[in-house]
Protein backbone atom coordinates (compact mmCIF):
# COMPACT_ATOMS: atom_id res chain seq x y z
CA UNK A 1 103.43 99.37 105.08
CA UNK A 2 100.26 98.33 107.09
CA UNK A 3 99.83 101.47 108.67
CA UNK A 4 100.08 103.42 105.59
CA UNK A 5 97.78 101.32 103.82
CA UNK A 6 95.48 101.66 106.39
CA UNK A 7 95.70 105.26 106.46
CA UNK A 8 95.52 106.42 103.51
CA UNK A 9 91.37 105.85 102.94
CA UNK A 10 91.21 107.39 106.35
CA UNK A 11 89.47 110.78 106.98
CA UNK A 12 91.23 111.09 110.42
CA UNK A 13 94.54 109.24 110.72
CA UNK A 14 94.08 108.58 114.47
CA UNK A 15 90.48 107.33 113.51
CA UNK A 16 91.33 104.88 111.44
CA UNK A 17 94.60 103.31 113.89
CA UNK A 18 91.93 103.60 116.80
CA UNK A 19 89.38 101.09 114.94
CA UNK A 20 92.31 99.02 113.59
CA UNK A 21 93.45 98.75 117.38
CA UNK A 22 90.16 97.68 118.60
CA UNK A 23 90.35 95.06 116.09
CA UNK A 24 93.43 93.95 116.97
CA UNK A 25 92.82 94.46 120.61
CA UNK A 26 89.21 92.24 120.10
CA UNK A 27 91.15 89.76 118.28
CA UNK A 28 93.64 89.30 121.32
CA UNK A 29 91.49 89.01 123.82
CA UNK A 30 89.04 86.49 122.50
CA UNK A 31 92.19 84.16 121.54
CA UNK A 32 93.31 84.81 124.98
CA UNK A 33 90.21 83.75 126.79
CA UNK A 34 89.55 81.10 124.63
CA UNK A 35 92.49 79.42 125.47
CA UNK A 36 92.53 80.20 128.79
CA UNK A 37 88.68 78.51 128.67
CA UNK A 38 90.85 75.60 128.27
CA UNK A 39 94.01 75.33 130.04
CA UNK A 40 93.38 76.79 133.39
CA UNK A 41 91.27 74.48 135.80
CA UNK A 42 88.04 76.29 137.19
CA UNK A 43 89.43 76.09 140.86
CA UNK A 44 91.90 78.51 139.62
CA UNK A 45 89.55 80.97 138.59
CA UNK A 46 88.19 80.72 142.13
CA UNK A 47 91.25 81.04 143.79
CA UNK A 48 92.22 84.53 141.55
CA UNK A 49 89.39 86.38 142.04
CA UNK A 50 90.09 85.80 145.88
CA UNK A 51 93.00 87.04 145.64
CA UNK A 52 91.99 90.57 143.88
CA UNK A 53 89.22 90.83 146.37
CA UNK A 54 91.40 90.37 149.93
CA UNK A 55 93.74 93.15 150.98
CA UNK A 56 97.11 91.48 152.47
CA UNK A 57 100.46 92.68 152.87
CA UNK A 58 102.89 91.86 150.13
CA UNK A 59 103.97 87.96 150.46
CA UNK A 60 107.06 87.32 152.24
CA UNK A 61 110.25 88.16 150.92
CA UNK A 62 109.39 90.84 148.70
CA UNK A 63 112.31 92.65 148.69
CA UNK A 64 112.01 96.90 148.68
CA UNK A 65 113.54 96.57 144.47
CA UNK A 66 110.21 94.71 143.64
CA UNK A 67 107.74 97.36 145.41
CA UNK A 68 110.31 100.16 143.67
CA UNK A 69 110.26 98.72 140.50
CA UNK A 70 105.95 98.81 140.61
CA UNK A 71 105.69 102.70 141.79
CA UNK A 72 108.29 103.45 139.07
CA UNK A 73 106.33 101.12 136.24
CA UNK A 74 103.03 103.18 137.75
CA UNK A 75 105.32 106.37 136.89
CA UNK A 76 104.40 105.53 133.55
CA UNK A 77 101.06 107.28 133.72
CA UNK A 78 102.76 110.89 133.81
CA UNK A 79 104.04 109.91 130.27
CA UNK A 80 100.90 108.48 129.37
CA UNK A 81 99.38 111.72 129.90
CA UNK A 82 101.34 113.13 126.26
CA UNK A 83 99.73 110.20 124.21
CA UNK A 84 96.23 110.99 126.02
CA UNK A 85 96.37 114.91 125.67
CA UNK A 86 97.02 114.06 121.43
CA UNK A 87 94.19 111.78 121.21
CA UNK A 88 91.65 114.29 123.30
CA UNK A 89 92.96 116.39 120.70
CA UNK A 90 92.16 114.11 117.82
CA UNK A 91 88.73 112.87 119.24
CA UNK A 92 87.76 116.75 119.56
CA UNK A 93 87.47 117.09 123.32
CA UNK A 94 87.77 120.38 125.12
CA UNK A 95 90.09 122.88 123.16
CA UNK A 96 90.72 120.30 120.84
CA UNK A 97 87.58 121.11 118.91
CA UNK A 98 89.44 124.76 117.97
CA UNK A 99 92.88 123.21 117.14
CA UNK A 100 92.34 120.19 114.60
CA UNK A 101 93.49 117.15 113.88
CA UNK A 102 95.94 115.26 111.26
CA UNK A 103 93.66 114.51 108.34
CA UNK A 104 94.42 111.55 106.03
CA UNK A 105 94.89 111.27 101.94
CA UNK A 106 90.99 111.59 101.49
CA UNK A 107 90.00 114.17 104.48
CA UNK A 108 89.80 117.74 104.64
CA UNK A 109 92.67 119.58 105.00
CA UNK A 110 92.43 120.97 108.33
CA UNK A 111 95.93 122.36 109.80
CA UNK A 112 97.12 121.65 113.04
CA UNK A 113 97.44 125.60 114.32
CA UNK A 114 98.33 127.13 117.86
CA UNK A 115 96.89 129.74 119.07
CA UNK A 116 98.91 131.34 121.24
């Protein structure tokens, strides 16, 4: 029901979920920093940024599931690629610009169309 009632004033549908996501996604973040302003000791700050920063093997152990199990989770990014390639679309990018987008209640009604 939230994402219809947010739609439904919306001139573009994927307009109106992308600012409701940066809400959401501002929202997050400042709760998450906020508390981490408090919990984690400044030492440990120190110590993780050291670790982004120096290259090193994997720690000892790791067995060959665990680096599997990361390239496969990075595999995600070829199916990322259909959620990107409809928002390009949406935003206007490219070819998108001659296709269209899904309008809401209150936009024009401009048809998705292929041409082929």
């Amino acid at each position: 029901m939230l994402v219809v009632v947010l739609t439904m004033p919306a001139k573009k549908v994927s307009r109106a979920l992308e600012l409701a996501n940066w809400i959401m996604v501002g929202i997050i973040l400042a709760f998450l920093i906020l508390i981490t302003l408090f919990i984690v000791p400044p030492s440990r700050f120190v110590s993780g940024i050291a670790g982004f920063l120096t290259p090193a093997l994997p720690p000892h152990g790791t067995e060959a599931a665990s680096i599997g199990g990361l390239v496969g989770f990075a595999a995600i990014a070829s199916g990322m690629n259909w959620y990107l390639t409809g928002h390009y679309r949406d935003k206007g990018y490219g070819m998108g610009s001659r296709v269209g987008y899904i309008a809401g209640l209150r936009g024009e009604r401009q048809a998705i169309r292929s041409r082929v």
